[in-house]
Protein backbone atom coordinates (compact mmCIF):
# COMPACT_ATOMS: atom_id res chain seq x y z
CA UNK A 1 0.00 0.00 0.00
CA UNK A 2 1.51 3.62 -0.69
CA UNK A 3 2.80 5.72 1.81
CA UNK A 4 0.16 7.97 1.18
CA UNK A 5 -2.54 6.18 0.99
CA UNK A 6 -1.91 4.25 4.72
CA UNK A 7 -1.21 8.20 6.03
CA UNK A 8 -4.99 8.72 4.65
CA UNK A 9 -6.25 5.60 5.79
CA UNK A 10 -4.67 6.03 9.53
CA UNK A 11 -6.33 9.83 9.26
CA UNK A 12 -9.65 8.69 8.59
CA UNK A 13 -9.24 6.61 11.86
CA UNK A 14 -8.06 8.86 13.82
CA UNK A 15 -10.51 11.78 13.01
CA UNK A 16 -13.61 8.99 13.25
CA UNK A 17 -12.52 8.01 16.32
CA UNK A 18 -12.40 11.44 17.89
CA UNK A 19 -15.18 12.91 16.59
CA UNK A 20 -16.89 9.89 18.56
CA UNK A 21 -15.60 10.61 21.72
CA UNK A 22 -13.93 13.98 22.81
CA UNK A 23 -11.48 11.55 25.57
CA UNK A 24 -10.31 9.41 23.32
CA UNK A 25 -9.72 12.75 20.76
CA UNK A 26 -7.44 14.54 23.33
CA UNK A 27 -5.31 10.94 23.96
CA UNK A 28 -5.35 10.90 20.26
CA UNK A 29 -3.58 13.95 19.54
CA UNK A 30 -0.72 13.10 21.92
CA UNK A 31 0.79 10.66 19.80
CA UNK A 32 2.48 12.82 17.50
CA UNK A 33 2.93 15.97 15.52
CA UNK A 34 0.83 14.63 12.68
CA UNK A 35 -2.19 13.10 14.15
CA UNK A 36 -2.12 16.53 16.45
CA UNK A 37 -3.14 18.68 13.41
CA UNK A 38 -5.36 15.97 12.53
CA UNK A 39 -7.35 16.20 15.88
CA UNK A 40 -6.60 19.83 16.32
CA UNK A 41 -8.76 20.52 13.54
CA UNK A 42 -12.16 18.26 15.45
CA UNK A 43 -11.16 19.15 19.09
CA UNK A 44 -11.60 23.02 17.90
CA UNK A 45 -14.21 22.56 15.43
CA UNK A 46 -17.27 23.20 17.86
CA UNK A 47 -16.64 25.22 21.07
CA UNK A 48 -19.60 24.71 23.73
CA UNK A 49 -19.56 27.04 26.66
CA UNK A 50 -21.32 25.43 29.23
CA UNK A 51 -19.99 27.58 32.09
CA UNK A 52 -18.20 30.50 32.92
CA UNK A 53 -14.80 28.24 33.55
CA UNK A 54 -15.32 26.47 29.89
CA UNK A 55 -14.99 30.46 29.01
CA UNK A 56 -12.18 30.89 31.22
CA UNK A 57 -10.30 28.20 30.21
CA UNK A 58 -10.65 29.09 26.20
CA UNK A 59 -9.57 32.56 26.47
CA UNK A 60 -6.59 31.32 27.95
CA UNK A 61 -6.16 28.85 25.32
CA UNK A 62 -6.47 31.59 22.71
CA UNK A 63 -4.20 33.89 24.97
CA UNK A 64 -1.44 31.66 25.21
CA UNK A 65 -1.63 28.96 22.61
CA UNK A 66 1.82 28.50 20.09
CA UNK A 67 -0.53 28.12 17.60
CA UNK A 68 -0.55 31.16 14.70
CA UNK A 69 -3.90 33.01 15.69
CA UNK A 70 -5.35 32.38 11.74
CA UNK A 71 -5.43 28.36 13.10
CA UNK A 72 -8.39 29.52 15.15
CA UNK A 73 -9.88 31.86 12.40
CA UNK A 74 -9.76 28.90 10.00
CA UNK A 75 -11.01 25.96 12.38
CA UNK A 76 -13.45 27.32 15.04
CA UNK A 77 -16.89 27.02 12.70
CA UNK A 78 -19.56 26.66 15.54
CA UNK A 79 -19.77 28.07 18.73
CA UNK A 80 -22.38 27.15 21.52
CA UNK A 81 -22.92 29.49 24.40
CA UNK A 82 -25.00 27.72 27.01
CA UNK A 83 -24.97 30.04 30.26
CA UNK A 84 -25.29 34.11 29.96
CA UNK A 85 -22.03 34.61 29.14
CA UNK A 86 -20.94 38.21 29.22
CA UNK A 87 -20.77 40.49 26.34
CA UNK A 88 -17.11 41.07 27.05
CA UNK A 89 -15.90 37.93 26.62
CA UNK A 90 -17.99 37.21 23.62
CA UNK A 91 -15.90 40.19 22.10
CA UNK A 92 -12.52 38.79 22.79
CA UNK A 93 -13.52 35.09 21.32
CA UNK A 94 -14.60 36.83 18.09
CA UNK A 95 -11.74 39.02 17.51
CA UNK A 96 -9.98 35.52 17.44
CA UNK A 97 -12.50 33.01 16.25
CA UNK A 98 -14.10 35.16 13.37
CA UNK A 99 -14.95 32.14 10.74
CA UNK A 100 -17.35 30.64 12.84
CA UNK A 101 -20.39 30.11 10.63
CA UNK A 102 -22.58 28.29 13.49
CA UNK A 103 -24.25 29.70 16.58
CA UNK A 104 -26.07 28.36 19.27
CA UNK A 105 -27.24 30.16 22.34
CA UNK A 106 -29.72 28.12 24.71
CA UNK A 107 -29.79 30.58 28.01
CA UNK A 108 -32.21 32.49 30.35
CA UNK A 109 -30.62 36.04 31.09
CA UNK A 110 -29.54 35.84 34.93
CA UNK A 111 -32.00 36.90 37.20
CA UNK A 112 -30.08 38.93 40.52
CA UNK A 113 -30.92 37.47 43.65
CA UNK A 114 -33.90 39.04 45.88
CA UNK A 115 -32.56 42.17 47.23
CA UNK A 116 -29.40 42.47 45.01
CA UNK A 117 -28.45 44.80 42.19
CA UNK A 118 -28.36 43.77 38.58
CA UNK A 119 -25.16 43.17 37.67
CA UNK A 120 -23.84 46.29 35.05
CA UNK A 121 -24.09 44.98 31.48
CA UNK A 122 -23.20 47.49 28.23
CA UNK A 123 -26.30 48.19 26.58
CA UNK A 124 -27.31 46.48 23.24
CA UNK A 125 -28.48 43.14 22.19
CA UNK A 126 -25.64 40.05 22.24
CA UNK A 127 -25.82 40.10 18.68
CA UNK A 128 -24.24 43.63 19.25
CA UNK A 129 -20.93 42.13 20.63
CA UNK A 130 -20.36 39.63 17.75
CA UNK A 131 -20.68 41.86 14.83
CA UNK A 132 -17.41 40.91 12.79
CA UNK A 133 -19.54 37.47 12.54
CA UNK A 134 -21.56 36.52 10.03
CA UNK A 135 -23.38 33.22 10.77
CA UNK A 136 -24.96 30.98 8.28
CA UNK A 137 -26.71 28.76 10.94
CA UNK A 138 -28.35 30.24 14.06
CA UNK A 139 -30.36 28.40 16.59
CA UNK A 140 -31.41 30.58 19.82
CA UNK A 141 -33.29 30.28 23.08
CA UNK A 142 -33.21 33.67 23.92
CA UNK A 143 -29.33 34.79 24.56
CA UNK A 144 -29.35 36.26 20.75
CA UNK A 145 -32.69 36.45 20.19
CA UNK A 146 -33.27 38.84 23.42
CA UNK A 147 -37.17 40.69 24.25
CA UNK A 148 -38.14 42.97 23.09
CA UNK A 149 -36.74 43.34 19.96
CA UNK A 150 -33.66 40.91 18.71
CA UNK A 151 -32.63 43.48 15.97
CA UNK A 152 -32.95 41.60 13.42
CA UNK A 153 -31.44 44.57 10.69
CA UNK A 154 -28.14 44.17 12.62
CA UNK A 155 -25.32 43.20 9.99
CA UNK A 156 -24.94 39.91 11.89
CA UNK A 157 -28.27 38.35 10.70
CA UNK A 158 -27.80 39.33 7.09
CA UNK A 159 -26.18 36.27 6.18
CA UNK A 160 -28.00 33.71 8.22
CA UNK A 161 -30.21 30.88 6.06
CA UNK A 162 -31.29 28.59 8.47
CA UNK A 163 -32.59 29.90 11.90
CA UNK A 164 -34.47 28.09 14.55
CA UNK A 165 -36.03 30.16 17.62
CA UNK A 166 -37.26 28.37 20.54
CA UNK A 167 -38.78 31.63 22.24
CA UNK A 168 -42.21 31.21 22.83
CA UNK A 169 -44.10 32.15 19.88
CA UNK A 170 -45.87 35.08 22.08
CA UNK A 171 -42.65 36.72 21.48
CA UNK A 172 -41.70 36.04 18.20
CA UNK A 173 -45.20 37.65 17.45
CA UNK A 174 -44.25 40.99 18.89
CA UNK A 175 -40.86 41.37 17.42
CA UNK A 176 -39.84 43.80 15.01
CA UNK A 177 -39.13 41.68 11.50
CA UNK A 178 -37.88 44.58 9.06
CA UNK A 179 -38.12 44.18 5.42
CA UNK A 180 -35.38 42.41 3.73
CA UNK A 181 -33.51 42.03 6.94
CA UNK A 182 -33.10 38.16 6.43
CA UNK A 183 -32.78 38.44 3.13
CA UNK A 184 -30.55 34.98 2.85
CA UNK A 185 -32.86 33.05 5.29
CA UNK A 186 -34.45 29.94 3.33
CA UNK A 187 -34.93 27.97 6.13
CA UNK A 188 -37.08 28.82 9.26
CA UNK A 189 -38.50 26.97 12.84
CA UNK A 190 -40.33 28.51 15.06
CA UNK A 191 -41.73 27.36 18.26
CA UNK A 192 -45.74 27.10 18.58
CA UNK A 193 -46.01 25.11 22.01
CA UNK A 194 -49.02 25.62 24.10
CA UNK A 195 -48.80 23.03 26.58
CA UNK A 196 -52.80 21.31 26.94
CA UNK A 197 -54.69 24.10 26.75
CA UNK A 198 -57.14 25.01 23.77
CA UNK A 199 -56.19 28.48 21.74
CA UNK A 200 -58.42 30.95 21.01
CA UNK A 201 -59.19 31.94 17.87
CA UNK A 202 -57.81 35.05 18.44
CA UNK A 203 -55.00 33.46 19.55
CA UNK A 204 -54.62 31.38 16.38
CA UNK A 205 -55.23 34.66 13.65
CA UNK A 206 -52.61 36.46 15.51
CA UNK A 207 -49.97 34.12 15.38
CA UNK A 208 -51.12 33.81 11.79
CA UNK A 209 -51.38 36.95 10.78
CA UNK A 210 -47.41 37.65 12.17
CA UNK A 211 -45.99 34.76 10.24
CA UNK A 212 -47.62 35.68 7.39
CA UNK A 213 -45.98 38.67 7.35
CA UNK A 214 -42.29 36.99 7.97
CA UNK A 215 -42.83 35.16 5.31
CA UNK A 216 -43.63 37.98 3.16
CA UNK A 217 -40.10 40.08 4.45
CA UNK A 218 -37.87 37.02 3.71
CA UNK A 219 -37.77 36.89 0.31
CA UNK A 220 -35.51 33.47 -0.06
CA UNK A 221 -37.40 31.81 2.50
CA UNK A 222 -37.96 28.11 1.36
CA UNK A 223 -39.76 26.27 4.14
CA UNK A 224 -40.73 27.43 7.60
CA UNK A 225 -41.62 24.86 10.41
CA UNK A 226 -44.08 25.33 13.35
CA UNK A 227 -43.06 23.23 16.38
CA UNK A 228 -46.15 22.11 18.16
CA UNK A 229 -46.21 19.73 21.57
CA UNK A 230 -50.05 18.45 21.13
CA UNK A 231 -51.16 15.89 18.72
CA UNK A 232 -51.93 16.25 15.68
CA UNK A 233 -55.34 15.51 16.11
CA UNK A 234 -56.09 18.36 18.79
CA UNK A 235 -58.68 20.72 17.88
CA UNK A 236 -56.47 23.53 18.13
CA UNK A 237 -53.66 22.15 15.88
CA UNK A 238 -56.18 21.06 13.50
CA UNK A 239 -57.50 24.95 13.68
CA UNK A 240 -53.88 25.86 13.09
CA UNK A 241 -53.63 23.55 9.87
CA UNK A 242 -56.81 25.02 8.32
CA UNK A 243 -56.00 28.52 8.74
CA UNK A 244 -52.60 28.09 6.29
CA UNK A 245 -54.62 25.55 4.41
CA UNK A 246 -57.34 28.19 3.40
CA UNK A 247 -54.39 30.42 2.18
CA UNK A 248 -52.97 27.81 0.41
CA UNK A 249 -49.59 28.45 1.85
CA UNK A 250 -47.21 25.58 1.23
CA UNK A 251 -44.22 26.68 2.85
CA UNK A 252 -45.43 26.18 6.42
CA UNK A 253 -45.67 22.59 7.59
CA UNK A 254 -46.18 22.05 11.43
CA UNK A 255 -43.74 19.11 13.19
CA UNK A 256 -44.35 17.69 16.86
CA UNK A 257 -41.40 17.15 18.70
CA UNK A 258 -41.58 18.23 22.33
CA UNK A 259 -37.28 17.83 22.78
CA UNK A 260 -36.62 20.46 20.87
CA UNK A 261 -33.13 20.71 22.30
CA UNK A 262 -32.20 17.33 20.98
CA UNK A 263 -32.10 18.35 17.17
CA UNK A 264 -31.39 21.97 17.76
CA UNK A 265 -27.71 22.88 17.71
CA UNK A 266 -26.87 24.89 14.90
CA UNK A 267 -26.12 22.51 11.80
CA UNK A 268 -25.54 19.34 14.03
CA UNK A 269 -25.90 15.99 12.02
CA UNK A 270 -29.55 15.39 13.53
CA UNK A 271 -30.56 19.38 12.72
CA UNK A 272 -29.23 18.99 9.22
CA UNK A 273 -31.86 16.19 8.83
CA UNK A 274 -34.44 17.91 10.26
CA UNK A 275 -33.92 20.61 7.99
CA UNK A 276 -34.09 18.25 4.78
CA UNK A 277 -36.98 16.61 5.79
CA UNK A 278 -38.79 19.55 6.24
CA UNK A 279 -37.56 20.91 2.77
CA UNK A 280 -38.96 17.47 1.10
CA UNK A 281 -42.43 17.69 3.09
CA UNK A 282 -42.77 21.58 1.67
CA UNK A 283 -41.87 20.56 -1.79
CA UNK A 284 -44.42 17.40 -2.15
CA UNK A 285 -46.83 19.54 -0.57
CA UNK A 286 -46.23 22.29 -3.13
CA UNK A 287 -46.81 20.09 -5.44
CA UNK A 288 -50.05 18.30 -4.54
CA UNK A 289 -53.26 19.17 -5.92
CA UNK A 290 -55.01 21.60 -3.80
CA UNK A 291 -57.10 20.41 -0.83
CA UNK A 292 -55.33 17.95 0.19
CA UNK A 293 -55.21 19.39 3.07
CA UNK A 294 -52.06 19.89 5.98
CA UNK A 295 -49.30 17.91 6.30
CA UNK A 296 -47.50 17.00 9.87
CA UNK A 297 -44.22 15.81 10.60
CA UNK A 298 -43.84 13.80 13.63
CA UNK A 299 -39.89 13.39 14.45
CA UNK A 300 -38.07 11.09 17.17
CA UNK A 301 -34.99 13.00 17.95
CA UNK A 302 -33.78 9.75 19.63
CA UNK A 303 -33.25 8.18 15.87
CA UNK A 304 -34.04 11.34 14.18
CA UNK A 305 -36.63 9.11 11.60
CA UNK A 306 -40.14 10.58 10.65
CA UNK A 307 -43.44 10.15 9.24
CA UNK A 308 -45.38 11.94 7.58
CA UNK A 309 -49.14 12.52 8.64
CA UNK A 310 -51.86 13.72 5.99
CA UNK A 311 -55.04 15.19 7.32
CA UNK A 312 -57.37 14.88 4.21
């Protein structure tokens, strides 16, 4: 066997192994120089910041690391923030990591304890403090997507095609969607949960009526996906289905999943399915003869497999 082709072989390997498990990764890129900047290139891929320590512990990696600072330019492409990390430190990880095409933030803003003063924070949205980035995948509980208004015209979002918001859809009803803001978003989730209760009809036009209109800002918009937690045969999803049904809107299919944070970091392997699934559903349904009525994905996010429900 060539040289080359065992070096290939033994990097295939390597990187399969530690992309399946971050220990065996970090063992992995002590055995020498070469399978180091083979596992270098995983181990820095995604950055999650779970705490304010994980934080801690990559600014000093960035700080102090041999490495030539375009090595973390070039291989940091998605970045989780999991805690409300502060703006500060958000600006010193993207004047180093400024490739990274993938965000996640999953976080409630920190609430001071009874009797204590908010802590000082400089004004503006998080979105604010990251704008040399220009994200193609966005997925956000809260943290980016702040109340009451995410800024959505901010440079940051103009890039973004595929963006998932878990805020309750209350929220996403009252925000500010400018025109042509998103003008590269083709792909779209937003959450519709409303535990066992029965919606209004009021309730129903007005969510309506406000996605309506973000479809009609976001010109390139493909597909857009309305996460729901009842069945599909509860009065009030039914309800939902009709009212895009009677405006014969094909880009908005409705999907019950009630883990949402299982399939939701930004352009994981399982949210990358989701996303073409959704894309298929759309299509077929753009193309079926009209009155066929609403379709329904129902995804596992254990196995990430679906089926498709038609409500004739």
């Amino acid at each position: 066997m060539p040289p080359r082709l065992v070096q290939d072989v033994l990097r295939i390997v390597f990187e399969t192994a530690a992309r399946a498990d971050r220990r065996s990764a970090l063992n992995l890129a002590l055995v020498n120089k070469t399978s180091q900047g083979w596992i270098d290139r995983i181990l820095y891929e995604t950055v999650r910041l779970r705490y304010q320590r994980t934080t801690n512990n990559l600014l000093r990696t960035l700080e102090t690391s041999t490495k030539p600072p375009s090595f973390f330019a070039k291989q940091v492409k998605s970045l989780a923030i999991l805690y409300d990390i502060r703006p500060g430190d958000v600006e010193r990880i993207v004047a180093v990591c400024g490739g990274i095409q993938n965000i996640t933030s999953w976080f409630l803003p920190t609430r001071p304890a009874p009797g204590a003063a908010p802590a000082p924070r400089p004004p503006g949205p998080l979105a604010h403090f990251m704008g040399p980035l220009r994200p193609k995948h966005l997925s956000s509980w809260h943290g980016i997507l702040t109340l009451p208004d995410p800024h959505l015209a901010l440079p940051f979002f103009s890039e973004v095609t595929h963006l998932t918001v878990v805020n309750a859809w209350e929220e996403w009803c009252s925000w500010p969607w400018p025109h042509d803001a998103l003008e590269a978003l083709t792909h779209l989730s937003l959450d519709f949960t409303f535990g066992a209760r029965a919606l209004a009809s009021s309730e129903i036009e007005r969510m309506g009526g406000a996605l309506m209109h973000i479809l009609s800002v976001c010109p390139a918009l493909k597909v857009c996906g309305l996460r729901i937690d009842q069945r599909e045969s509860a009065p009030s999803v039914v309800e939902v289905a009709e009212y895009f049904d009677k405006l014969r809107e094909p880009r908005v299919l409705l999907y019950r999943n009630r883990e949402p944070f299982q399939i939701r970091e930004a352009r994981s392997e399982n949210e990358m399915r989701f996303w073409a699934t959704l894309t298929k559903n759309a299509k077929d349904l753009a193309a079926a003869e009209p009155g066929v009525g609403r379709r329904i994905v129902a995804i596992n996010p254990a196995t990430q497999t679906t089926r498709l429900q038609i409500r004739w």
